[in-house]
C-alpha atoms as a PDB file:
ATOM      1  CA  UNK A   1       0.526   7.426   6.995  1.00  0.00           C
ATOM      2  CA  UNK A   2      -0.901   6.290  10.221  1.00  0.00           C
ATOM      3  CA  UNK A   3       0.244   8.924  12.768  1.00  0.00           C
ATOM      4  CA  UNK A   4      -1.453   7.255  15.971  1.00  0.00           C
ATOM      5  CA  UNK A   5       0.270   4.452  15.438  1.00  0.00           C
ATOM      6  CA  UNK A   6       3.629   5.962  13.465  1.00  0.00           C
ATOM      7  CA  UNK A   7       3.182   3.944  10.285  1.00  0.00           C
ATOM      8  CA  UNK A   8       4.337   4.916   6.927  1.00  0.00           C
ATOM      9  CA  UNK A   9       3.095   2.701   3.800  1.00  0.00           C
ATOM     10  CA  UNK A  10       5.115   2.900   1.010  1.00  0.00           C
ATOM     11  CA  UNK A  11       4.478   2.370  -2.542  1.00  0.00           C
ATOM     12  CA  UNK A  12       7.433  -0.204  -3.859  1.00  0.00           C
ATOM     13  CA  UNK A  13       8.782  -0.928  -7.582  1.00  0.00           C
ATOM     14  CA  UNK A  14      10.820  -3.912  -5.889  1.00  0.00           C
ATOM     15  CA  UNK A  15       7.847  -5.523  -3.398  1.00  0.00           C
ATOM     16  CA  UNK A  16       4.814  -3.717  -4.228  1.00  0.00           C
ATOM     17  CA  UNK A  17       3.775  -1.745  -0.680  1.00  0.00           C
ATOM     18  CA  UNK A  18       6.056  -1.836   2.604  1.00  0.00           C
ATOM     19  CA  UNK A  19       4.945  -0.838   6.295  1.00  0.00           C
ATOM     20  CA  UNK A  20       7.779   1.543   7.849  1.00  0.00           C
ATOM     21  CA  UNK A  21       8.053   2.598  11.359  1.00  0.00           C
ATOM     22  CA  UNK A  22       7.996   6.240  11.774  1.00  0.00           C
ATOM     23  CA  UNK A  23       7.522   6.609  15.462  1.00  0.00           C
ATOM     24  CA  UNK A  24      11.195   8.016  15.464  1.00  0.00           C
ATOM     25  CA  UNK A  25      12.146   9.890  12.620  1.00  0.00           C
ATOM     26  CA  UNK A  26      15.680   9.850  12.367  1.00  0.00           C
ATOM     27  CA  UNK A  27      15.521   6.059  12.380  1.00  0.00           C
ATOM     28  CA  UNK A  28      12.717   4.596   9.974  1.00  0.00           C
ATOM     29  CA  UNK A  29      12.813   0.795  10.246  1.00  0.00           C
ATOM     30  CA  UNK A  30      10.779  -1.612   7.365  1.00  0.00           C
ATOM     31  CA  UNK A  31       8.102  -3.648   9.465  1.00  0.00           C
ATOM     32  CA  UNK A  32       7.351  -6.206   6.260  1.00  0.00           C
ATOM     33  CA  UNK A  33       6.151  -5.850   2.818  1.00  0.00           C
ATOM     34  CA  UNK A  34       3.467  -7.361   0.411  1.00  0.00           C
ATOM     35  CA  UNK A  35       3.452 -10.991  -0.077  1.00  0.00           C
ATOM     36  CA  UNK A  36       3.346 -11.859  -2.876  1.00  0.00           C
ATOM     37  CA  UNK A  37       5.524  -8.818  -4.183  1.00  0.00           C
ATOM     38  CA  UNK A  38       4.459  -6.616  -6.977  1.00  0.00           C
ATOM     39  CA  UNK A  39       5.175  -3.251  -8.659  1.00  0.00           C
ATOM     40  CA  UNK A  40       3.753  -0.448  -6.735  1.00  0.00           C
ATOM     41  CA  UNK A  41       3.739   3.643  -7.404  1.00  0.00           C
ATOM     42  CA  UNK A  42       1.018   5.034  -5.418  1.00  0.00           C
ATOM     43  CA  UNK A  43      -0.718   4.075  -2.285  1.00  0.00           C
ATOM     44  CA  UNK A  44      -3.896   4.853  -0.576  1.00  0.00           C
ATOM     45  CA  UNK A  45      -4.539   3.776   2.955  1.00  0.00           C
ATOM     46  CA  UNK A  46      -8.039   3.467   4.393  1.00  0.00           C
ATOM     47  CA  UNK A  47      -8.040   0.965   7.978  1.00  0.00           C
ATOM     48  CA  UNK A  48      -6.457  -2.169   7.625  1.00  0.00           C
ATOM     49  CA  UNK A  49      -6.863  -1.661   3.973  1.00  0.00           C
ATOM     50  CA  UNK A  50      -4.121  -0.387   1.480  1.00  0.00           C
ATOM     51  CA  UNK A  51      -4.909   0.007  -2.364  1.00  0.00           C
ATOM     52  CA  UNK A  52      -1.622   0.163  -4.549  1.00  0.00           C
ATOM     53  CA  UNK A  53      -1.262   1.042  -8.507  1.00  0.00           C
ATOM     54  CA  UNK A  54       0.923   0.304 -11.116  1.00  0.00           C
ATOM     55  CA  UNK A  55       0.579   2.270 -13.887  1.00  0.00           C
ATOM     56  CA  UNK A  56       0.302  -0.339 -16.672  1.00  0.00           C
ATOM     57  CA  UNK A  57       0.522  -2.680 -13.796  1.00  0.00           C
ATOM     58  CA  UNK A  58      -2.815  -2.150 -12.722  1.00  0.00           C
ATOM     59  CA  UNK A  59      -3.846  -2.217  -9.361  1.00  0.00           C
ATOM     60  CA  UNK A  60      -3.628  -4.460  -5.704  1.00  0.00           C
ATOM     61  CA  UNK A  61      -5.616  -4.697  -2.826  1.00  0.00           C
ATOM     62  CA  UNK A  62      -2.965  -5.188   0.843  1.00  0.00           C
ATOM     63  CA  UNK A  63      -4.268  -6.218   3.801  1.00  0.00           C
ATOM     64  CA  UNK A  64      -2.496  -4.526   6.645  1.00  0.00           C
ATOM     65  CA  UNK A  65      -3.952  -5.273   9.337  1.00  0.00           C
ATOM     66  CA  UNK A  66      -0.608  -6.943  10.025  1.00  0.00           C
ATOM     67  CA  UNK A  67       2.256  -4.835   9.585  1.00  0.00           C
ATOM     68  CA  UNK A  68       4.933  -7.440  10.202  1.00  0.00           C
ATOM     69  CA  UNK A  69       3.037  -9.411   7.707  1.00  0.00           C
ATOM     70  CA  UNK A  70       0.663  -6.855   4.760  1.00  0.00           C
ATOM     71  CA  UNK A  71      -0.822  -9.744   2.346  1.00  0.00           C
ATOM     72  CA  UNK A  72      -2.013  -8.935  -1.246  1.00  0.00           C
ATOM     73  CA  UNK A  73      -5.944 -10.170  -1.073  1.00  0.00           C
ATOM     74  CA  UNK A  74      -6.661  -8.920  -4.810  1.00  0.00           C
ATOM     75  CA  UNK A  75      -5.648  -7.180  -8.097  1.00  0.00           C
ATOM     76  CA  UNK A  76      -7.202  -5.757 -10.911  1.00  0.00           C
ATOM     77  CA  UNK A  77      -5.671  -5.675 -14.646  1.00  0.00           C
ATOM     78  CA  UNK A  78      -5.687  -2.259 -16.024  1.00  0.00           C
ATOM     79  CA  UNK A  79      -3.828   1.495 -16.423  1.00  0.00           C
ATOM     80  CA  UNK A  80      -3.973   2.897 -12.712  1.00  0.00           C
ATOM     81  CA  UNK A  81      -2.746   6.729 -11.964  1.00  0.00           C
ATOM     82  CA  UNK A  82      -3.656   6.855  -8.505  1.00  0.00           C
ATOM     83  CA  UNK A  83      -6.055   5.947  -5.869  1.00  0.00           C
ATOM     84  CA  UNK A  84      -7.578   6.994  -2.916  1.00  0.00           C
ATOM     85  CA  UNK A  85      -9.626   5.163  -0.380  1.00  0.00           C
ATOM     86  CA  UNK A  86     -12.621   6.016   2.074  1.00  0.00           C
ATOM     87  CA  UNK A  87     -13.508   3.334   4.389  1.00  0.00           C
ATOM     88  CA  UNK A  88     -14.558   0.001   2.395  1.00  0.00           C
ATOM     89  CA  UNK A  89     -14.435   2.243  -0.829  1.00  0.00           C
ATOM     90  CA  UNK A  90     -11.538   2.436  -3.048  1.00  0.00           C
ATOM     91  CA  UNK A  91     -11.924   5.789  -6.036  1.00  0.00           C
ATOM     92  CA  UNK A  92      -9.128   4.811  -8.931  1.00  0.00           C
ATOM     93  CA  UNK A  93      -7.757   6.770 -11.601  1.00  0.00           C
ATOM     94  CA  UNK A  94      -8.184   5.048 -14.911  1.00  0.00           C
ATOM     95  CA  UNK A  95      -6.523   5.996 -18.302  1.00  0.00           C
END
């Protein structure tokens, strides 16, 4: 979640990582989600950087610098629990 700016990014099963506005609660509104779409369980957000796993799915990189527009810019193959990410760093649990 980006507070400052009153984003939400939301792992996806249907498009793979959505941007929400938060910056009023009671009315949450999708800004745009990953093109291309993709299965997504877990999200880490670092900048205009999101990393997103899959499980079996493995993992993909979102650019969000755009949140009308977030834009998958790479994926890995593998089993991915979880991720987090620290500036131009992404940490990834592996099974």
């Amino acid at each position: 979640m980006d507070t400052r700016a009153g984003l939400a990014y939301v792992a996806s099963g249907e498009f793979g990582l959505s941007v929400v506005d938060v910056s009023v609660p009671g009315e949450p509104q999708v800004l745009g989600a990953s093109l291309p779409p993709f299965y997504g369980e877990r999200v880490a957000v670092s900048g205009s950087l999101a990393v997103v796993t899959s499980n079996s799915n493995g993992m993909n990189v979102v650019d969000v610098s755009n949140p009308y527009a977030p834009v998958t810019v790479g994926a890995m193959s593998g089993i991915f629990r979880g991720a987090a990410v620290s500036g131009s760093f992404a940490y990834l649990m592996q099974t």
